[in-house]
C-alpha atoms as a PDB file:
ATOM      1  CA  UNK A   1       0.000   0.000   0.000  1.00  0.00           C
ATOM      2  CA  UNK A   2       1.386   3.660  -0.360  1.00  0.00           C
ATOM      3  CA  UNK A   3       1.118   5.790   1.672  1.00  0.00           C
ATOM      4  CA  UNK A   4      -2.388   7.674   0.597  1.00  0.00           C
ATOM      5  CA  UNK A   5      -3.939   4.208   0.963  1.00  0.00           C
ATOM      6  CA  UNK A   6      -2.507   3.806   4.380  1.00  0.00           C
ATOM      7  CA  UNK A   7      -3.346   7.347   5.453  1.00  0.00           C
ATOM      8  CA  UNK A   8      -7.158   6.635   4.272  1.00  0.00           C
ATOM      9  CA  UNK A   9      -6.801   3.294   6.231  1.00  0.00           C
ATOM     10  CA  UNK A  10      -5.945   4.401   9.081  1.00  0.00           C
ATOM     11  CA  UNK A  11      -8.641   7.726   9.103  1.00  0.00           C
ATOM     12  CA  UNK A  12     -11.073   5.106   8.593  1.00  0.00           C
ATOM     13  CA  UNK A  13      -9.691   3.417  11.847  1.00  0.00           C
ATOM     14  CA  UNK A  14     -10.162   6.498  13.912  1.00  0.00           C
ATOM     15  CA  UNK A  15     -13.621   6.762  12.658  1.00  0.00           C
ATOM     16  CA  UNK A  16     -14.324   3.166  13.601  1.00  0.00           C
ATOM     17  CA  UNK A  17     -12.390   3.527  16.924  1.00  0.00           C
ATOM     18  CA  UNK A  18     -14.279   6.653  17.947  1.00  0.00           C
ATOM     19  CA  UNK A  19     -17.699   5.228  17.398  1.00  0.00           C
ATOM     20  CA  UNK A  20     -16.969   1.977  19.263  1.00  0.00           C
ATOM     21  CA  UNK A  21     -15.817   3.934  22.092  1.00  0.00           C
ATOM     22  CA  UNK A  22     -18.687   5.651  22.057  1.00  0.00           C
ATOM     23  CA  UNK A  23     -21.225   2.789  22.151  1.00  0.00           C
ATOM     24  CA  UNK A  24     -18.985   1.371  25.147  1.00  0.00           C
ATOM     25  CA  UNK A  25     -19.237   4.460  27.027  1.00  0.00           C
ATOM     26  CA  UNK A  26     -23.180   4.459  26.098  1.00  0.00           C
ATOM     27  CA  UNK A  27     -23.946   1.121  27.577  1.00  0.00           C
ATOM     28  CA  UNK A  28     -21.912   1.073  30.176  1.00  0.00           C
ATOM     29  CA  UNK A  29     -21.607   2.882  34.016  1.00  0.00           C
ATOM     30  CA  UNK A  30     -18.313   5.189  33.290  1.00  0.00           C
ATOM     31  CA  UNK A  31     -18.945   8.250  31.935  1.00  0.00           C
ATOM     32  CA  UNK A  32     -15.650   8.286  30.175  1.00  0.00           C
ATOM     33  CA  UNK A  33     -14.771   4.524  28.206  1.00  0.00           C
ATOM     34  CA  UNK A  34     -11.783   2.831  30.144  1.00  0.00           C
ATOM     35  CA  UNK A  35     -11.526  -0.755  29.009  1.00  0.00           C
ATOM     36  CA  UNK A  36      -9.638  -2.079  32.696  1.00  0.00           C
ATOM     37  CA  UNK A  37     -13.127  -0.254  34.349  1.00  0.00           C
ATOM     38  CA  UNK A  38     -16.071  -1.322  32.033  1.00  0.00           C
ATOM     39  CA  UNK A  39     -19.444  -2.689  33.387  1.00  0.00           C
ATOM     40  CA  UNK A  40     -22.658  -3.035  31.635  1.00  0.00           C
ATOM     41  CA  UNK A  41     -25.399  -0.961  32.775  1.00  0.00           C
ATOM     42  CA  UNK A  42     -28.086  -2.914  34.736  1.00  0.00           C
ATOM     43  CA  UNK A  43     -31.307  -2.443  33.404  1.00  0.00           C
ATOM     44  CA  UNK A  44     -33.975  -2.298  36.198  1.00  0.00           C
ATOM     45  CA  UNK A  45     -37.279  -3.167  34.770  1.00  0.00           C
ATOM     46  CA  UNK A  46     -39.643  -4.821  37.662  1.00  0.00           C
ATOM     47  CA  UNK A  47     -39.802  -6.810  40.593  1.00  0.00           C
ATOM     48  CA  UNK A  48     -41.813  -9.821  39.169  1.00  0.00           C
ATOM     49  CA  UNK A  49     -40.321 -12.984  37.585  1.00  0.00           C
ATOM     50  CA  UNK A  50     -40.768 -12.057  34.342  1.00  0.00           C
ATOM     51  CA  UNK A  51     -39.238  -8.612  34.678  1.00  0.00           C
ATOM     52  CA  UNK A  52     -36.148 -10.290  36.512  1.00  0.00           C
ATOM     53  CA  UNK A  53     -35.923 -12.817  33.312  1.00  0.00           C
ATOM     54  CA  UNK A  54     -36.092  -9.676  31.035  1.00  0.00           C
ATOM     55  CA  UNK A  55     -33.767  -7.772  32.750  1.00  0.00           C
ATOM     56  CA  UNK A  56     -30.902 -11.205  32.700  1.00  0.00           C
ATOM     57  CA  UNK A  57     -31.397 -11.945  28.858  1.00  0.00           C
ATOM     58  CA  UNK A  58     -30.554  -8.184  28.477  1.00  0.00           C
ATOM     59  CA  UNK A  59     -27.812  -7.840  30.474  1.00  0.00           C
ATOM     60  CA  UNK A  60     -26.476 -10.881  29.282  1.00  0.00           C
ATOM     61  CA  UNK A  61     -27.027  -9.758  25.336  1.00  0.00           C
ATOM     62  CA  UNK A  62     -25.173  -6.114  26.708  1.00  0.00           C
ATOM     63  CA  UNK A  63     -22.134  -8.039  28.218  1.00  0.00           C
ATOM     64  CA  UNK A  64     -22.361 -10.358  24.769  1.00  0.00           C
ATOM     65  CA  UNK A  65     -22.274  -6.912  22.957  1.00  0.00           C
ATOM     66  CA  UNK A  66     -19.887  -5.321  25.065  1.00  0.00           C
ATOM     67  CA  UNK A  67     -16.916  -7.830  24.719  1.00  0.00           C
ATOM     68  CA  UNK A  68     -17.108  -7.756  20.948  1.00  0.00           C
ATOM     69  CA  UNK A  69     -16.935  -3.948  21.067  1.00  0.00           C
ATOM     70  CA  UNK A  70     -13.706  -4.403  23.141  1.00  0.00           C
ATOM     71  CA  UNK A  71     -11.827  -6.913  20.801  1.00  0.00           C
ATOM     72  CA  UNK A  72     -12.863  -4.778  17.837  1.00  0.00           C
ATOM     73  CA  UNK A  73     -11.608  -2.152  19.699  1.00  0.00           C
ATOM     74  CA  UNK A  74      -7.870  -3.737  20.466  1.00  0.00           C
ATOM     75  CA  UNK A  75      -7.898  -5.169  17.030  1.00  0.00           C
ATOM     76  CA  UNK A  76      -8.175  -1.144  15.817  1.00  0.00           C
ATOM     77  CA  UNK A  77      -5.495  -0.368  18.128  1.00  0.00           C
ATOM     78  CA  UNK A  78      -3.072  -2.950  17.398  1.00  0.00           C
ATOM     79  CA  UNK A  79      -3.739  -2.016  14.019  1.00  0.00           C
ATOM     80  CA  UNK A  80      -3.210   2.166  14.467  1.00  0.00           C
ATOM     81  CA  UNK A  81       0.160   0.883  16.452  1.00  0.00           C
ATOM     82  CA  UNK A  82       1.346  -0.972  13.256  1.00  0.00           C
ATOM     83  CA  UNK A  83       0.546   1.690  10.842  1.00  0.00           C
ATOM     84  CA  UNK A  84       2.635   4.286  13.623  1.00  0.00           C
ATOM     85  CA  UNK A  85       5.448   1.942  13.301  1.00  0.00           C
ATOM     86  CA  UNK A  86       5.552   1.462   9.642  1.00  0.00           C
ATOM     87  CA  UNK A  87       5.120  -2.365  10.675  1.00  0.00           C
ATOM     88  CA  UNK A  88       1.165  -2.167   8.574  1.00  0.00           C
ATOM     89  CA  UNK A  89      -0.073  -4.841   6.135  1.00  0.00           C
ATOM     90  CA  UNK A  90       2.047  -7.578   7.135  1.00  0.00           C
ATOM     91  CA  UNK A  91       0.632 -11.099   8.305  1.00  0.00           C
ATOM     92  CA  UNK A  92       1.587 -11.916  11.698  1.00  0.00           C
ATOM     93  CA  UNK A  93       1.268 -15.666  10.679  1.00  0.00           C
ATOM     94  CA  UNK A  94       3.151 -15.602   7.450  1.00  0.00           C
ATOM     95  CA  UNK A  95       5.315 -12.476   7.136  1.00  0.00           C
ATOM     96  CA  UNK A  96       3.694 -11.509   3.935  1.00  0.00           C
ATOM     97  CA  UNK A  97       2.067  -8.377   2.504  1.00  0.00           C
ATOM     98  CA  UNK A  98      -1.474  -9.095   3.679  1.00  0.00           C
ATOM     99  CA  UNK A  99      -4.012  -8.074   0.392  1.00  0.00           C
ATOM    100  CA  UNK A 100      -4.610  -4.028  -0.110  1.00  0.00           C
ATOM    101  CA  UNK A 101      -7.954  -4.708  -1.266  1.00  0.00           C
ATOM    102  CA  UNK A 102      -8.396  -6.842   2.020  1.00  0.00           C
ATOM    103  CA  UNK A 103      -6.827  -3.868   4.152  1.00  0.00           C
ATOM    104  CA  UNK A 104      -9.153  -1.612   2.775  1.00  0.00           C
ATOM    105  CA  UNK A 105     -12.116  -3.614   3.458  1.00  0.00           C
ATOM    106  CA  UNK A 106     -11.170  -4.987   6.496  1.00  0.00           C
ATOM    107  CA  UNK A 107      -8.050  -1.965   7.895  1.00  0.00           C
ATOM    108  CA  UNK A 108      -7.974  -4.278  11.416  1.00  0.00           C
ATOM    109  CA  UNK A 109      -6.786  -7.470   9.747  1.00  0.00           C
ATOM    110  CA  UNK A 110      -3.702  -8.919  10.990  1.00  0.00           C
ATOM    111  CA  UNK A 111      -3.247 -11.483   8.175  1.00  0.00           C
ATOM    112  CA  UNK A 112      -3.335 -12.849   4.639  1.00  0.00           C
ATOM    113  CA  UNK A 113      -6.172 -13.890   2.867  1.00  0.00           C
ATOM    114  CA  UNK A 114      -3.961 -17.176   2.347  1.00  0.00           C
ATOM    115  CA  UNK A 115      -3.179 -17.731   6.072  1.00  0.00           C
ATOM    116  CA  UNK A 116      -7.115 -16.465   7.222  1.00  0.00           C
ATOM    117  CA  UNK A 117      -8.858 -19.081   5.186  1.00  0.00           C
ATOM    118  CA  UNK A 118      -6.295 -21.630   6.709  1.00  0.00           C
ATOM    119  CA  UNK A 119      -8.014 -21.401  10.143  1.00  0.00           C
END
């Protein structure tokens, strides 16, 4: 990639990183995102059985929800930390030039198309 594409990569990185921060700090207590601090907000809906049921599937979809958000969110970062080091595009399985077209549709990716179909 040269260094245009990498520069749009890693814009689009930001973009993604802000908004995931942004849901995390949304459904969770903090007011400010810290990934070491993070709890899921407890929704309180009732005191009868059925309200208690309602409010475990939902915190248990929220904690589902919020761990995602938080590997997406270290996969962005590894990835910003590569492109900072010059060290972006490279497969950390292989050692190869991992696909532009794959970098651009996927800028977190950490390998090849050859060695991600492997798994």
């Amino acid at each position: 990639m040269d260094s245009n594409e990498v520069q749009q990569v890693k814009d689009k990185l930001l973009v993604k990183k802000e908004r995931i921060v942004k849901q995390l700090e949304e459904m969770t207590q903090e007011k400010i995102f810290n990934k070491d601090k993070v709890q899921t907000k407890w929704q309180d809906v009732g005191d009868k059985d059925e309200d208690n049921a309602v409010e475990v599937a939902d915190f248990q979809d929220s904690i589902a929800l919020e761990h995602s958000l938080e590997e997406n969110l270290e996969r962005i970062e590894k990835a910003l930390t590569q492109i900072d080091k010059g060290a972006y595009g490279v497969c950390e399985t292989c050692g190869n030039a991992i696909e532009a077209d794959r970098l651009i549709a996927l800028p977190q990716a950490t390998q090849c198309m050859s060695c991600s179909s492997k798994k």
